[in-house]
C-alpha atoms as a PDB file:
ATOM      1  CA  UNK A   1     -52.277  -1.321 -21.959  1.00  0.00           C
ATOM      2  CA  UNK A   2     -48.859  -0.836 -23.570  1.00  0.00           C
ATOM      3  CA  UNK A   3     -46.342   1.936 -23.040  1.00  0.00           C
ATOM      4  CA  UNK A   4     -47.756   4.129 -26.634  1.00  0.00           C
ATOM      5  CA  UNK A   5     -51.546   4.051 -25.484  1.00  0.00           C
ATOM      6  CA  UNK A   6     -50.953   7.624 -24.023  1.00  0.00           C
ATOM      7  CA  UNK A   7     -48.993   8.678 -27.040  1.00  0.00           C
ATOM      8  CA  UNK A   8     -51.619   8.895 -29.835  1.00  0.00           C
ATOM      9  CA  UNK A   9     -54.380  11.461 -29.494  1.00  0.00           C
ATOM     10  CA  UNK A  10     -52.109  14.974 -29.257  1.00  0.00           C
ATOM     11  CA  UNK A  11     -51.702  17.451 -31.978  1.00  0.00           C
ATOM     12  CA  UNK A  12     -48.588  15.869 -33.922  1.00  0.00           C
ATOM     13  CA  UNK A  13     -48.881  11.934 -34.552  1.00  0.00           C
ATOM     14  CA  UNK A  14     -47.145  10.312 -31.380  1.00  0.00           C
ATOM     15  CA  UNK A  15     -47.730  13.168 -28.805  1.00  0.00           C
ATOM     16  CA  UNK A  16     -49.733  12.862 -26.082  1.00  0.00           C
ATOM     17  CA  UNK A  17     -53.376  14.336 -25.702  1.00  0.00           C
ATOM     18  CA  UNK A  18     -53.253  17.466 -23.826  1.00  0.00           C
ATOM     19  CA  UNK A  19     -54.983  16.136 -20.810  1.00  0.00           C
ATOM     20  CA  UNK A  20     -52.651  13.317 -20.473  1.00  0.00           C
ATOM     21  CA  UNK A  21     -49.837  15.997 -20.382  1.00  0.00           C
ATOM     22  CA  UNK A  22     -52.123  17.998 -17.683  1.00  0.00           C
ATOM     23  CA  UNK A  23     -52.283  15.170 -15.484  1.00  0.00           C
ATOM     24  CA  UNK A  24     -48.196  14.802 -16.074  1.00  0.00           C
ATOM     25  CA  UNK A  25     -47.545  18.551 -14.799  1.00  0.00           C
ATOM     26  CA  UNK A  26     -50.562  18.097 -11.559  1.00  0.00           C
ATOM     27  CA  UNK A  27     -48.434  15.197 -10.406  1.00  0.00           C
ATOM     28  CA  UNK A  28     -51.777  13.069 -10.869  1.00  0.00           C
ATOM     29  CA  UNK A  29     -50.358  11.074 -13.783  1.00  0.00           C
ATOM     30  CA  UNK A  30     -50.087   7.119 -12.882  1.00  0.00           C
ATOM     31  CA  UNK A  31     -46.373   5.726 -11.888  1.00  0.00           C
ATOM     32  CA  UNK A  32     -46.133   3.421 -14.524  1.00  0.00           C
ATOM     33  CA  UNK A  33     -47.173   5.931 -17.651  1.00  0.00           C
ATOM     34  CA  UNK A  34     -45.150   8.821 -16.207  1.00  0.00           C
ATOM     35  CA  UNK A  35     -41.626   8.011 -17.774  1.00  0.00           C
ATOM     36  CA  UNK A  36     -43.213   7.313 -20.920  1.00  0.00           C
ATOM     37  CA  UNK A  37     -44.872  10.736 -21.057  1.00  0.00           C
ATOM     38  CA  UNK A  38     -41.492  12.099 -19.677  1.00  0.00           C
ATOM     39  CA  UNK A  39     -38.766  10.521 -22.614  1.00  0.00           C
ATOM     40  CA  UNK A  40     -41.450  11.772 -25.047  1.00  0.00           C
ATOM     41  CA  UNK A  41     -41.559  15.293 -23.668  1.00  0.00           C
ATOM     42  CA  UNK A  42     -37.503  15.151 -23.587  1.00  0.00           C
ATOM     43  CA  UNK A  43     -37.791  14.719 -27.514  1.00  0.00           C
ATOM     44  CA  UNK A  44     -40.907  16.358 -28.887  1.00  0.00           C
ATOM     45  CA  UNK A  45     -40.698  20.289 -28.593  1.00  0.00           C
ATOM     46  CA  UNK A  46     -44.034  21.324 -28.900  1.00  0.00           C
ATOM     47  CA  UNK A  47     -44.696  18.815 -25.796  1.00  0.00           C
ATOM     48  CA  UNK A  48     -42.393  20.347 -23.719  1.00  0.00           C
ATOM     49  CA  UNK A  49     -43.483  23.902 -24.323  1.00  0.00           C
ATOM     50  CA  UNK A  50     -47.090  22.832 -23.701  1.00  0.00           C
ATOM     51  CA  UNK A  51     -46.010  21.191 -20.378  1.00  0.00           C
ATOM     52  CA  UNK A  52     -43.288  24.416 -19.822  1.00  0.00           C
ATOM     53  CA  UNK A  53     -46.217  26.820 -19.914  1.00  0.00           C
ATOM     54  CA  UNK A  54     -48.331  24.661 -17.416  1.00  0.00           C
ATOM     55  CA  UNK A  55     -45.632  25.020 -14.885  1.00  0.00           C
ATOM     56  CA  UNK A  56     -45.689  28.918 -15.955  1.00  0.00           C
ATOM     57  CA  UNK A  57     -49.394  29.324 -15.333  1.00  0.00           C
ATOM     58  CA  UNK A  58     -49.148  27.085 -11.864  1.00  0.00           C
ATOM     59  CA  UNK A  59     -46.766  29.286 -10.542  1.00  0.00           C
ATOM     60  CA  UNK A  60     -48.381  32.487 -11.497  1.00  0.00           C
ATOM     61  CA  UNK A  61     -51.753  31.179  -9.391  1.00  0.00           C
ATOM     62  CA  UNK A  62     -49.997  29.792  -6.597  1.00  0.00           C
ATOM     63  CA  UNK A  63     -50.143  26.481  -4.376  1.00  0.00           C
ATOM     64  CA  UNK A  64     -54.071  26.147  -4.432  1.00  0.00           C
ATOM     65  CA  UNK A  65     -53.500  24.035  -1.418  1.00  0.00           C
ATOM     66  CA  UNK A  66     -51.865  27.406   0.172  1.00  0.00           C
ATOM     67  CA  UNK A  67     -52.645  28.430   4.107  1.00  0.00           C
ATOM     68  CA  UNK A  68     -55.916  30.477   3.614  1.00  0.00           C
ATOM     69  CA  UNK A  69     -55.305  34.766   4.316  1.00  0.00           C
ATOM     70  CA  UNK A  70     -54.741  35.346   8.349  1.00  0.00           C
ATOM     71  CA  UNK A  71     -58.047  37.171   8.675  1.00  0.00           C
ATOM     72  CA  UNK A  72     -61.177  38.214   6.076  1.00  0.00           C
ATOM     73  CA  UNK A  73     -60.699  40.930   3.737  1.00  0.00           C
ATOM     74  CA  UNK A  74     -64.311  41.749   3.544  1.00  0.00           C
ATOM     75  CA  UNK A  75     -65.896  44.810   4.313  1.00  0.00           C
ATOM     76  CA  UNK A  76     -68.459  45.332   7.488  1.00  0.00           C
ATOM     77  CA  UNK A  77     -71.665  46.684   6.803  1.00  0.00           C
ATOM     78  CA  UNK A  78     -70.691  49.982   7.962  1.00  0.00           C
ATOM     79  CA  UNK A  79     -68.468  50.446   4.484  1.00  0.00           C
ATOM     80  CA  UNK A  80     -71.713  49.386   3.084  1.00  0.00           C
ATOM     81  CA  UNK A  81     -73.579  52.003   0.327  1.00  0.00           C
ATOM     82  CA  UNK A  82     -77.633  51.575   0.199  1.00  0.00           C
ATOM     83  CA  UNK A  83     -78.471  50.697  -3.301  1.00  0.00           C
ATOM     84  CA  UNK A  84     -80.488  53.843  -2.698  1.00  0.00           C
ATOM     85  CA  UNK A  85     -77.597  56.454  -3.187  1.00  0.00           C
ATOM     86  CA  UNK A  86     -77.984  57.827   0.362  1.00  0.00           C
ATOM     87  CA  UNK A  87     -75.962  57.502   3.247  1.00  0.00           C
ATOM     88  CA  UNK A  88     -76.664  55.840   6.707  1.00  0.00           C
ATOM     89  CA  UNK A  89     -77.303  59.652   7.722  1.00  0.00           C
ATOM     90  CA  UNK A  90     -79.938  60.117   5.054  1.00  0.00           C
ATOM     91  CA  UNK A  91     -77.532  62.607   2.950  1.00  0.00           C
ATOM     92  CA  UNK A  92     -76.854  61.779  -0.523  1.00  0.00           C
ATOM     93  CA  UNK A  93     -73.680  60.155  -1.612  1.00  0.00           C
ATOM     94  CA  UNK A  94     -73.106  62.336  -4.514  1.00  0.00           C
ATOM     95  CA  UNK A  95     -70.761  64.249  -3.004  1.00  0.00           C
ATOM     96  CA  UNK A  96     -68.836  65.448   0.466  1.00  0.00           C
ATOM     97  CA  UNK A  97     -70.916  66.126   3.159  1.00  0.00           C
ATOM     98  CA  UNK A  98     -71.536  70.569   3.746  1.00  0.00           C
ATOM     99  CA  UNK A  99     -71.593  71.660   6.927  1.00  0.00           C
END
């Protein structure tokens, strides 16, 4: 494998594919083709917007590897509606309870 095989399938002749550049902004790319991918990037524009907006998008959804919530943010059954439209108490749900 030589040092251009990731450099010929992207959008502009030389550029990486897009999943190659993926993989580079993941961390998941392989030691030896990362500073390949990352002097190309340092010259080629359109690559380093592509891999700029990956970081974008990561951050905006978080560490997916994040600590899970403290506690469950889902409703008991007694929040619960019948599919029905009436209430536990047999009233409809179309509107407050009269008295």
């Amino acid at each position: 494998m030589s040092d251009n095989d990731d450099l010929q399938a992207g959008w502009a002749p030389g550029c990486p594919d897009a999943q190659t550049l993926n993989d580079y902004a993941d961390e998941t790319l392989d030691d030896d083709r990362r500073p390949v991918i990352e002097a190309h990037i340092a010259d080629c524009m359109d690559c380093r917007a592509w891999v700029s907006d990956l970081f974008a998008v990561m951050a905006l959804l978080g560490d997916p590897n994040a600590d899970p919530a403290p506690r469950s943010f889902r409703l008991g059954p007694q929040y619960r509606r019948p599919i029905d439209g009436t209430s536990r108490q047999g009233r409809s749900n179309n509107g407050p309870a009269r008295r």
